[in-house]
C-alpha atoms as a PDB file:
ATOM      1  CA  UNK A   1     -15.386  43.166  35.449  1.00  0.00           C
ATOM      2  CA  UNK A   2     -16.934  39.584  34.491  1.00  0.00           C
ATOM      3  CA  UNK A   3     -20.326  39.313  35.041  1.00  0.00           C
ATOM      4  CA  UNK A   4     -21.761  37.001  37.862  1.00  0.00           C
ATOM      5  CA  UNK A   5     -24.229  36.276  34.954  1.00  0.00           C
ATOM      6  CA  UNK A   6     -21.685  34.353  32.820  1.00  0.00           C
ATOM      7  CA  UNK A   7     -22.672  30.902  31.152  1.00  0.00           C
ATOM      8  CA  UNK A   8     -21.950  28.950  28.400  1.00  0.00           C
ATOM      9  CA  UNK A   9     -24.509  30.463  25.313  1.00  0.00           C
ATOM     10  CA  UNK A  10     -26.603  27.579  23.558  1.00  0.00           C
ATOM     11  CA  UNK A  11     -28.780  27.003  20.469  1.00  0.00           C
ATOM     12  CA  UNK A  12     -31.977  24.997  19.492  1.00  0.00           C
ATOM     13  CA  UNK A  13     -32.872  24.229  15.956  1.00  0.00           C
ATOM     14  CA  UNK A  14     -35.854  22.563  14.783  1.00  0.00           C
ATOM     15  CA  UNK A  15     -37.321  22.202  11.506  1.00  0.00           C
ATOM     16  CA  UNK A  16     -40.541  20.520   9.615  1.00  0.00           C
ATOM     17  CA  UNK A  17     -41.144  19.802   6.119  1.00  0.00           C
ATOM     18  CA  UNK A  18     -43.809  18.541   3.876  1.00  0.00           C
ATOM     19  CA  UNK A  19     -42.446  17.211   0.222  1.00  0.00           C
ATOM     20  CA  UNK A  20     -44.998  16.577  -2.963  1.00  0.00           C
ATOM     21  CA  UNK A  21     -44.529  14.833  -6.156  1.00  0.00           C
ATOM     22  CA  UNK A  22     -45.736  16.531  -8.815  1.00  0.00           C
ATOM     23  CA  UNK A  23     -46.099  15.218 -12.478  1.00  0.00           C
ATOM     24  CA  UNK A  24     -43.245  15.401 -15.028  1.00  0.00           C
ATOM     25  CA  UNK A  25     -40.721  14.757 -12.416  1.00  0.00           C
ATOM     26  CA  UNK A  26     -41.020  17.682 -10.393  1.00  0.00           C
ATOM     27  CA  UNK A  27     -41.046  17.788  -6.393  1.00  0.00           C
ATOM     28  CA  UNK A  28     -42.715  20.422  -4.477  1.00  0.00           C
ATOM     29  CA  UNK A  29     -41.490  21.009  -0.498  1.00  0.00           C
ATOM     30  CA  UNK A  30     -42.762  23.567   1.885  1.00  0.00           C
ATOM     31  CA  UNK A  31     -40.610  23.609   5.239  1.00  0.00           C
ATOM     32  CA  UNK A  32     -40.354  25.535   8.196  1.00  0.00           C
ATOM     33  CA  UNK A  33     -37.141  26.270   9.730  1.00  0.00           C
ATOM     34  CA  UNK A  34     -36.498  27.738  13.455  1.00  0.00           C
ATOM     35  CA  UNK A  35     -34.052  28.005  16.204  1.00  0.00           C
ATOM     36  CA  UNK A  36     -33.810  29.804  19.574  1.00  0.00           C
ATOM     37  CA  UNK A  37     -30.541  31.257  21.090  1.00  0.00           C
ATOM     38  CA  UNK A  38     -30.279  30.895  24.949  1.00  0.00           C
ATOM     39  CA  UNK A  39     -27.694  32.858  27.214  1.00  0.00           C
ATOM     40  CA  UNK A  40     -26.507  34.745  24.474  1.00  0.00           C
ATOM     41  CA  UNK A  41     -23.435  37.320  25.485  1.00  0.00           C
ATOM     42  CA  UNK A  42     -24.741  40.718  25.429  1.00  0.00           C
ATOM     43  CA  UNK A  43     -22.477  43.539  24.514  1.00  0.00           C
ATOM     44  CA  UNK A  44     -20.031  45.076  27.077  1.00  0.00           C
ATOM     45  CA  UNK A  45     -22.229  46.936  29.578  1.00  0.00           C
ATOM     46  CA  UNK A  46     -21.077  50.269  31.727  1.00  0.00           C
ATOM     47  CA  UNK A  47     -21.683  49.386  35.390  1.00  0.00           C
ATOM     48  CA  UNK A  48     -20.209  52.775  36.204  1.00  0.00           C
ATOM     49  CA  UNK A  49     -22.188  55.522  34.997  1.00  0.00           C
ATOM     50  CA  UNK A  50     -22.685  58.988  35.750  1.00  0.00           C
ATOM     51  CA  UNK A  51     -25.925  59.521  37.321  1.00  0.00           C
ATOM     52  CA  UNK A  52     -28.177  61.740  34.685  1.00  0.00           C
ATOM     53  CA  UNK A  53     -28.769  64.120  37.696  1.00  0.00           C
ATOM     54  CA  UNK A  54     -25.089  64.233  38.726  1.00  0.00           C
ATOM     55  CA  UNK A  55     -24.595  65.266  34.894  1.00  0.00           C
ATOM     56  CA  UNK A  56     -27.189  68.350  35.100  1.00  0.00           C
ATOM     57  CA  UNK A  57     -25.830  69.619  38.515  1.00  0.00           C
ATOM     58  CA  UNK A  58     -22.650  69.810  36.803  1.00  0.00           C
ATOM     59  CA  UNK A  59     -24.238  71.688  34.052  1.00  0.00           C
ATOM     60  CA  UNK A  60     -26.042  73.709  35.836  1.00  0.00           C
ATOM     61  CA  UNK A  61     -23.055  75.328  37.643  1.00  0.00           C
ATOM     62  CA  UNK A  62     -20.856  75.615  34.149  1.00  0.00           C
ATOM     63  CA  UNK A  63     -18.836  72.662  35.190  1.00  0.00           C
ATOM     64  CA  UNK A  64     -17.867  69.761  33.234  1.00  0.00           C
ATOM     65  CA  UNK A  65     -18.388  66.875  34.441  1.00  0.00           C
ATOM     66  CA  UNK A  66     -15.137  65.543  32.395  1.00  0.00           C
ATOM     67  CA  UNK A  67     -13.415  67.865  33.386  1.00  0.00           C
ATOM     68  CA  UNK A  68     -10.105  65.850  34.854  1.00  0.00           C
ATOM     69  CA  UNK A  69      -9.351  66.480  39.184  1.00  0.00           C
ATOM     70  CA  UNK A  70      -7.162  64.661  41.229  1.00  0.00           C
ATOM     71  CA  UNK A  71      -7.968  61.376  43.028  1.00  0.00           C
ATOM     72  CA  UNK A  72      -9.900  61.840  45.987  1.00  0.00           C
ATOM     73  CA  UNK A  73      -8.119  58.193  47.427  1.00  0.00           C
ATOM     74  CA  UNK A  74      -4.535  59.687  46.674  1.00  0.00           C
ATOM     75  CA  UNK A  75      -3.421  56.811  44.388  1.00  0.00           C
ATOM     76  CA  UNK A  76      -0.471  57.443  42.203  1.00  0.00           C
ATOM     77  CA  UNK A  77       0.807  56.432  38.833  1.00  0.00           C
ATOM     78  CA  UNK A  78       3.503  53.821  38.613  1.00  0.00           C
ATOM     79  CA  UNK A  79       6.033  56.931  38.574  1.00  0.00           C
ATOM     80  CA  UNK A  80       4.842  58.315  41.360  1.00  0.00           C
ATOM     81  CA  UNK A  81       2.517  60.982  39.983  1.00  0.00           C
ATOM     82  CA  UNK A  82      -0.840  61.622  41.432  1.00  0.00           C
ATOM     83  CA  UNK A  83      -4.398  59.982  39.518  1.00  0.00           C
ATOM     84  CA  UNK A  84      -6.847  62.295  37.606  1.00  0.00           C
ATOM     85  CA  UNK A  85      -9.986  60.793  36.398  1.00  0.00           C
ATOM     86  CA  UNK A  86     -13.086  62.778  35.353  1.00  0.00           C
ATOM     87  CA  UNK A  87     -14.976  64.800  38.107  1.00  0.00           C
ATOM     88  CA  UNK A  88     -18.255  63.219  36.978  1.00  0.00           C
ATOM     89  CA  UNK A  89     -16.892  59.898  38.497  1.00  0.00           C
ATOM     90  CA  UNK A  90     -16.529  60.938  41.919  1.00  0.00           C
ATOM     91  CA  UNK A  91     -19.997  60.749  42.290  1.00  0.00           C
ATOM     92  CA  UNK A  92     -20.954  57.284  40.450  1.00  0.00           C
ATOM     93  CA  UNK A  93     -21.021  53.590  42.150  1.00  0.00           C
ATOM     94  CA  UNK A  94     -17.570  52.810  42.027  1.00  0.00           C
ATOM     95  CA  UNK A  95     -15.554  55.617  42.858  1.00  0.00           C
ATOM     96  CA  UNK A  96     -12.475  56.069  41.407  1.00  0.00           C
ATOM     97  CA  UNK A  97     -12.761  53.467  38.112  1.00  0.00           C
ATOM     98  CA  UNK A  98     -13.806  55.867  34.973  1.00  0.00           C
ATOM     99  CA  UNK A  99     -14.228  52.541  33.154  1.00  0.00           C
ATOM    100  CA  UNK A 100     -16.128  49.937  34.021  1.00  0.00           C
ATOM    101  CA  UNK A 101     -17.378  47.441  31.910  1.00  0.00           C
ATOM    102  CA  UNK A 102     -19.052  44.082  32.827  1.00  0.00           C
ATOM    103  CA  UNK A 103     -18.118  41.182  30.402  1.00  0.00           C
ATOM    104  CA  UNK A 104     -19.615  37.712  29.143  1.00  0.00           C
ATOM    105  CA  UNK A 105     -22.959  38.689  30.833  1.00  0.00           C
ATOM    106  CA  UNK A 106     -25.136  35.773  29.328  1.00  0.00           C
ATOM    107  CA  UNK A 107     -28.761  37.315  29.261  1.00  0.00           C
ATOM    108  CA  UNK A 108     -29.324  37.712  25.111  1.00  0.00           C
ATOM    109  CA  UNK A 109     -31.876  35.790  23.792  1.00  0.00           C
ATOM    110  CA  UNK A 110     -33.112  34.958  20.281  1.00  0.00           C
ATOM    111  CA  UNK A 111     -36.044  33.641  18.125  1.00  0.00           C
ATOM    112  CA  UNK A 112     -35.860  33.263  14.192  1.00  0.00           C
ATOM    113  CA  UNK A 113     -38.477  31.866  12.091  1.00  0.00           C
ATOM    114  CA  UNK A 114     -38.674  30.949   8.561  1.00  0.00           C
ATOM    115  CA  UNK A 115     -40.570  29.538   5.889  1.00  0.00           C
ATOM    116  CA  UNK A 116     -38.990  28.174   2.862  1.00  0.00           C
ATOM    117  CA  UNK A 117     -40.276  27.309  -0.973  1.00  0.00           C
ATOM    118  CA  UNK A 118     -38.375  24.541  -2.805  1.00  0.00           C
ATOM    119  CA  UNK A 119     -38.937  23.182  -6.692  1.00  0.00           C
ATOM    120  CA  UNK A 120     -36.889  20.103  -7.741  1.00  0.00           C
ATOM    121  CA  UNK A 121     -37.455  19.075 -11.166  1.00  0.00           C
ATOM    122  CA  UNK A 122     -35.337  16.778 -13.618  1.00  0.00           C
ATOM    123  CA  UNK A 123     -35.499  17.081 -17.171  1.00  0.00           C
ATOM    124  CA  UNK A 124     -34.172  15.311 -19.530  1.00  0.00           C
ATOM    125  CA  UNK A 125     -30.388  16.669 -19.651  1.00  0.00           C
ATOM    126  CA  UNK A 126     -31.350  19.513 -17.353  1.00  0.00           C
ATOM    127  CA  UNK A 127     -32.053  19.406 -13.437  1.00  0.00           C
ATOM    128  CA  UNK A 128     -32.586  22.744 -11.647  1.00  0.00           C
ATOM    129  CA  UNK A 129     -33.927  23.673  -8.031  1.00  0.00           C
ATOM    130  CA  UNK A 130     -35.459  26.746  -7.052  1.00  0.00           C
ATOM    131  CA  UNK A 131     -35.842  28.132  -3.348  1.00  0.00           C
ATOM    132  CA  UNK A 132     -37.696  30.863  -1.458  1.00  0.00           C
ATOM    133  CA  UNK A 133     -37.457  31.755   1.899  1.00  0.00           C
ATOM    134  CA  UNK A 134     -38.897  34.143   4.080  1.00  0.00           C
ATOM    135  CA  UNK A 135     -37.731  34.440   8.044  1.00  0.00           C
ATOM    136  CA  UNK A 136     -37.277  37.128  10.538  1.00  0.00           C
ATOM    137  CA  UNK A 137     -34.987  37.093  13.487  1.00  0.00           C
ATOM    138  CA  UNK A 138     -35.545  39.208  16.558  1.00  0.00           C
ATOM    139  CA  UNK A 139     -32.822  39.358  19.683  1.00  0.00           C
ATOM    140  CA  UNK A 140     -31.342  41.649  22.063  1.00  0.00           C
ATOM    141  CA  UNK A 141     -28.107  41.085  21.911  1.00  0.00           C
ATOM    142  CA  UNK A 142     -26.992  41.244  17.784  1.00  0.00           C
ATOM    143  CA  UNK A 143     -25.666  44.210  18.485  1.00  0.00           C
ATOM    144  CA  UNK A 144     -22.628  43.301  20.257  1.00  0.00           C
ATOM    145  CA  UNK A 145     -20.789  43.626  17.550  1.00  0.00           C
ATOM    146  CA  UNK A 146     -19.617  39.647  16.588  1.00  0.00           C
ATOM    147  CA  UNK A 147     -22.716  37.404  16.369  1.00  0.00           C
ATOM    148  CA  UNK A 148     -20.003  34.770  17.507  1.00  0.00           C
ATOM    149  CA  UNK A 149     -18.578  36.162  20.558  1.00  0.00           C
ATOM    150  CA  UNK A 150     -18.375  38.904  22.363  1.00  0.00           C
ATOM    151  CA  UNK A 151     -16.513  42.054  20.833  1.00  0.00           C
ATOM    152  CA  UNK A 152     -15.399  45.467  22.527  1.00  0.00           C
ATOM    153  CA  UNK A 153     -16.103  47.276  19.117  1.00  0.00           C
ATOM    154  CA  UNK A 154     -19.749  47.458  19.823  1.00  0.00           C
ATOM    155  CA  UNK A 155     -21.783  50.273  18.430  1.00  0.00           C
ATOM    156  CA  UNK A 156     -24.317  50.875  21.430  1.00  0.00           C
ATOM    157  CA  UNK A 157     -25.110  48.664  24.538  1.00  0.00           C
ATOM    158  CA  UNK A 158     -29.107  49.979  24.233  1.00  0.00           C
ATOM    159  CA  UNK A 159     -31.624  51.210  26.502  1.00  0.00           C
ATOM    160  CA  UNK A 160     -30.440  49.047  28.972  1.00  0.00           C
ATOM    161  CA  UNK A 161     -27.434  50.927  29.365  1.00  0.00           C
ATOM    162  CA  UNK A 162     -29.428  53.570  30.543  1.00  0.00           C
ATOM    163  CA  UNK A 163     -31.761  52.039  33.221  1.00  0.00           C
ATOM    164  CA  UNK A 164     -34.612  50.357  30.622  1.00  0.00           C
ATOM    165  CA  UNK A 165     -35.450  46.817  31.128  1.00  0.00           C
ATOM    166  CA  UNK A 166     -33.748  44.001  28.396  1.00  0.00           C
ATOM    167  CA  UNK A 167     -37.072  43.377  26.674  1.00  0.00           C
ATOM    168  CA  UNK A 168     -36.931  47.351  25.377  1.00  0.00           C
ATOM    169  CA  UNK A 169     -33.313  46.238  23.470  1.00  0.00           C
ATOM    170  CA  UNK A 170     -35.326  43.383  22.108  1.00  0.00           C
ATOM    171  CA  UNK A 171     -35.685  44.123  17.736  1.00  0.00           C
ATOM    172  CA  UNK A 172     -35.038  42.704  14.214  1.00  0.00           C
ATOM    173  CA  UNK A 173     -31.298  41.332  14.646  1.00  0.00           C
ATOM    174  CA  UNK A 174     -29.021  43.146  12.832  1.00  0.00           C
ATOM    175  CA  UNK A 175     -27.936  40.001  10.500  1.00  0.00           C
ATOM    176  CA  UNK A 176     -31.666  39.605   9.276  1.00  0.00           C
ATOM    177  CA  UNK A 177     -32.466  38.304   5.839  1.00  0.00           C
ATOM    178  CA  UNK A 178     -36.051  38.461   5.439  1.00  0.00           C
ATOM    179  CA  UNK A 179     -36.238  37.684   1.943  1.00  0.00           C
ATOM    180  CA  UNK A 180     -33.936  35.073   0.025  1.00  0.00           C
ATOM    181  CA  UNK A 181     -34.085  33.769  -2.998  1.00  0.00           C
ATOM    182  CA  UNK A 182     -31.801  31.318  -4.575  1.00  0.00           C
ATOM    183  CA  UNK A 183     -31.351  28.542  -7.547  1.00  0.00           C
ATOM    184  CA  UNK A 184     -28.800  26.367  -8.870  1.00  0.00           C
ATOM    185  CA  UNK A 185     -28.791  24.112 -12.073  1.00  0.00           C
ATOM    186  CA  UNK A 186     -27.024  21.440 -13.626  1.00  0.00           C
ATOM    187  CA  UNK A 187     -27.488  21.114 -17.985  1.00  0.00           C
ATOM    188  CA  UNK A 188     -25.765  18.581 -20.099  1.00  0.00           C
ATOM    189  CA  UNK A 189     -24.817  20.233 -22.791  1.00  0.00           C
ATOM    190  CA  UNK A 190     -26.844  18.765 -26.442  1.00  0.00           C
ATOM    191  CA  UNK A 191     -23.091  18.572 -28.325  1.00  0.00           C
ATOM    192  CA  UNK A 192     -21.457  15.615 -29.350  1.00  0.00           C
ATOM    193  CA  UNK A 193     -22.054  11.792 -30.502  1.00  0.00           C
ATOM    194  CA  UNK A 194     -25.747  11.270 -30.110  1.00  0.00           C
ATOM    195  CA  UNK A 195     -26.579  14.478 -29.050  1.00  0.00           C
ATOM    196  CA  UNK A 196     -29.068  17.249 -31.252  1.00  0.00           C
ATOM    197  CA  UNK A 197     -25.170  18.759 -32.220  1.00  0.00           C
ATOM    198  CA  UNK A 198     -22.764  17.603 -33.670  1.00  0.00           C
ATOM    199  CA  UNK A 199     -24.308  14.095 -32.867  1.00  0.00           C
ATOM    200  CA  UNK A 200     -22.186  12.788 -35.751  1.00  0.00           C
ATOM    201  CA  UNK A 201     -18.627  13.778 -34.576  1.00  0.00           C
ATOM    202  CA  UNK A 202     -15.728  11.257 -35.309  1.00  0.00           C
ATOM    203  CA  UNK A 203     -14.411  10.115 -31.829  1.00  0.00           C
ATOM    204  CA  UNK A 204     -11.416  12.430 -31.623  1.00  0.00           C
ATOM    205  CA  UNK A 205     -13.716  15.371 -32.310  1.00  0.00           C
ATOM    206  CA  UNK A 206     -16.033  13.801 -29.348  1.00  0.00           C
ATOM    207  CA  UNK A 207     -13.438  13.894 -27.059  1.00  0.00           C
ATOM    208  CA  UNK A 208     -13.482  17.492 -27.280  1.00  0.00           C
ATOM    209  CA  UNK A 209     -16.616  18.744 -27.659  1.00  0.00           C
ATOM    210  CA  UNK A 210     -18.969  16.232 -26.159  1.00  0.00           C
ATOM    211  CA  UNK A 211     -19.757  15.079 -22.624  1.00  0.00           C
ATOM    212  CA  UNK A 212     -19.799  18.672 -21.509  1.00  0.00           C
ATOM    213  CA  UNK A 213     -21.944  20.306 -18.826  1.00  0.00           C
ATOM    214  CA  UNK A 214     -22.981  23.421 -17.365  1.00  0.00           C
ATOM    215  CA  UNK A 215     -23.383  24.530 -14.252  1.00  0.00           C
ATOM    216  CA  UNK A 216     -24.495  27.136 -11.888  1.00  0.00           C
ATOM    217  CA  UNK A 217     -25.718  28.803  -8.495  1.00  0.00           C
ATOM    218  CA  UNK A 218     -27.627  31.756  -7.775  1.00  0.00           C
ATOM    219  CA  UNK A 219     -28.412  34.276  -5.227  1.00  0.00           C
ATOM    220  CA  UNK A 220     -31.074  37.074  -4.640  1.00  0.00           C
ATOM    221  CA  UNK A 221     -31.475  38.562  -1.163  1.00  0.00           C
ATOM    222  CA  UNK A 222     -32.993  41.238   0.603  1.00  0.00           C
ATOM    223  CA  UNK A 223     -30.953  43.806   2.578  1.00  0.00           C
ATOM    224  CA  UNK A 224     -29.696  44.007   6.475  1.00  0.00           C
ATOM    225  CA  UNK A 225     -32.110  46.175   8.121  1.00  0.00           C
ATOM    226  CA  UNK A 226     -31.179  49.895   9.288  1.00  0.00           C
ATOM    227  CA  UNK A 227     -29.404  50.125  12.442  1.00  0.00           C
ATOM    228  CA  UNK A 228     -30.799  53.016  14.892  1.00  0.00           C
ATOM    229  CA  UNK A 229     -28.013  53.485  17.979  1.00  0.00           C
ATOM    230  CA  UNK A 230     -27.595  55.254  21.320  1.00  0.00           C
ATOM    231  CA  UNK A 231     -24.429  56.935  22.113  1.00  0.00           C
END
């Protein structure tokens, strides 16, 4: 089933930052970095389900509510043979569908936040940057499965599946990087012609040792945060 409450998701970003020049060639910026996820798809939810109360009456005869019987409405197979769902299904909304999912229902939201550290500096053969950032994210609907679309391996539709308003579902998404930190660098290597090494290579020796550079990027984060499910 698609849901009535199908749109086409959208995202705001917005940002601020502040930069400082410090001495020796070194630049300070403090920056805040947001955005806020609108119609999000939330997971796959069961518009079908057996009534808690239905389930215990069951129970409390012995019965099971999965138990298969034969459909009440007489529809048959493409062979000819008669329908059996689960007896617990007689009794829900839709008789006769065990399965009932409504799709592309657009009602997720999302809010992330985060504050981010940056050092520039430039030294005199070596330039590096530095960067810290700490954010949070908090949504309802991460837990569809693909933060890009909407997936039918989902791990648990949430409360909501069950009756509870959408705000209950609302958390820490389950991409969340709260802590990040990162660097990268650029050093031109001191070998060769005019350099503290070798500085008086011939010019065939140059060729091959000098005018050399390293570089590099690195990254430290903080986990994904524990996922606690329905089923």
């Amino acid at each position: 089933a698609v849901s009535p409450n199908a749109h086409v998701p959208y995202v705001q970003s917005f940002s601020l930052s502040l930069g400082y020049e410090l001495p020796k060639k070194t630049l300070l910026e403090l920056s805040y970095n947001g955005s806020k996820g609108t119609r999000l798809f939330m997971p796959p939810l069961n518009v079908n389900q057996v009534p808690f109360e239905l389930t215990e009456a069951y129970l409390a005869q012995g019965r099971n509510p999965l138990d298969n019987v034969n459909d009440p409405l007489g529809r048959r197979t493409p062979t000819g043979a008669l329908r059996v769902f689960s007896q617990g299904y007689i009794g829900t909304k839709y008789l006769g569908f065990e399965g009932l999912t409504a799709q592309f229902d657009s009602s997720g939201t999302s809010i992330r936040h985060a504050a981010t550290a940056s050092l520039r500096r430039q030294m005199r053969g070596l330039n590096y940057t530095v960067n810290y950032t700490f954010g949070k994210g908090l949504d309802v609907s991460s837990d569809s499965g693909d933060v890009r679309f909407v997936n039918l391996n989902v791990r648990s539709p949430g409360h909501v599946n069950f009756g509870a308003p959408r705000s209950v579902d609302r958390s820490v998404s389950t991409f969340d990087i709260k802590h990040a930190f990162s660097a990268t660098w650029v050093w031109d290597l001191p070998v060769g012609r005019g350099q503290k090494l070798l500085g008086g290579a011939p010019g065939w020796a140059n060729n091959i040792i000098g005018n050399w550079s390293f570089s590099g990027v690195g990254r430290i984060q903080g986990g994904l945060p524990m996922v606690v499910f329905l089923r």
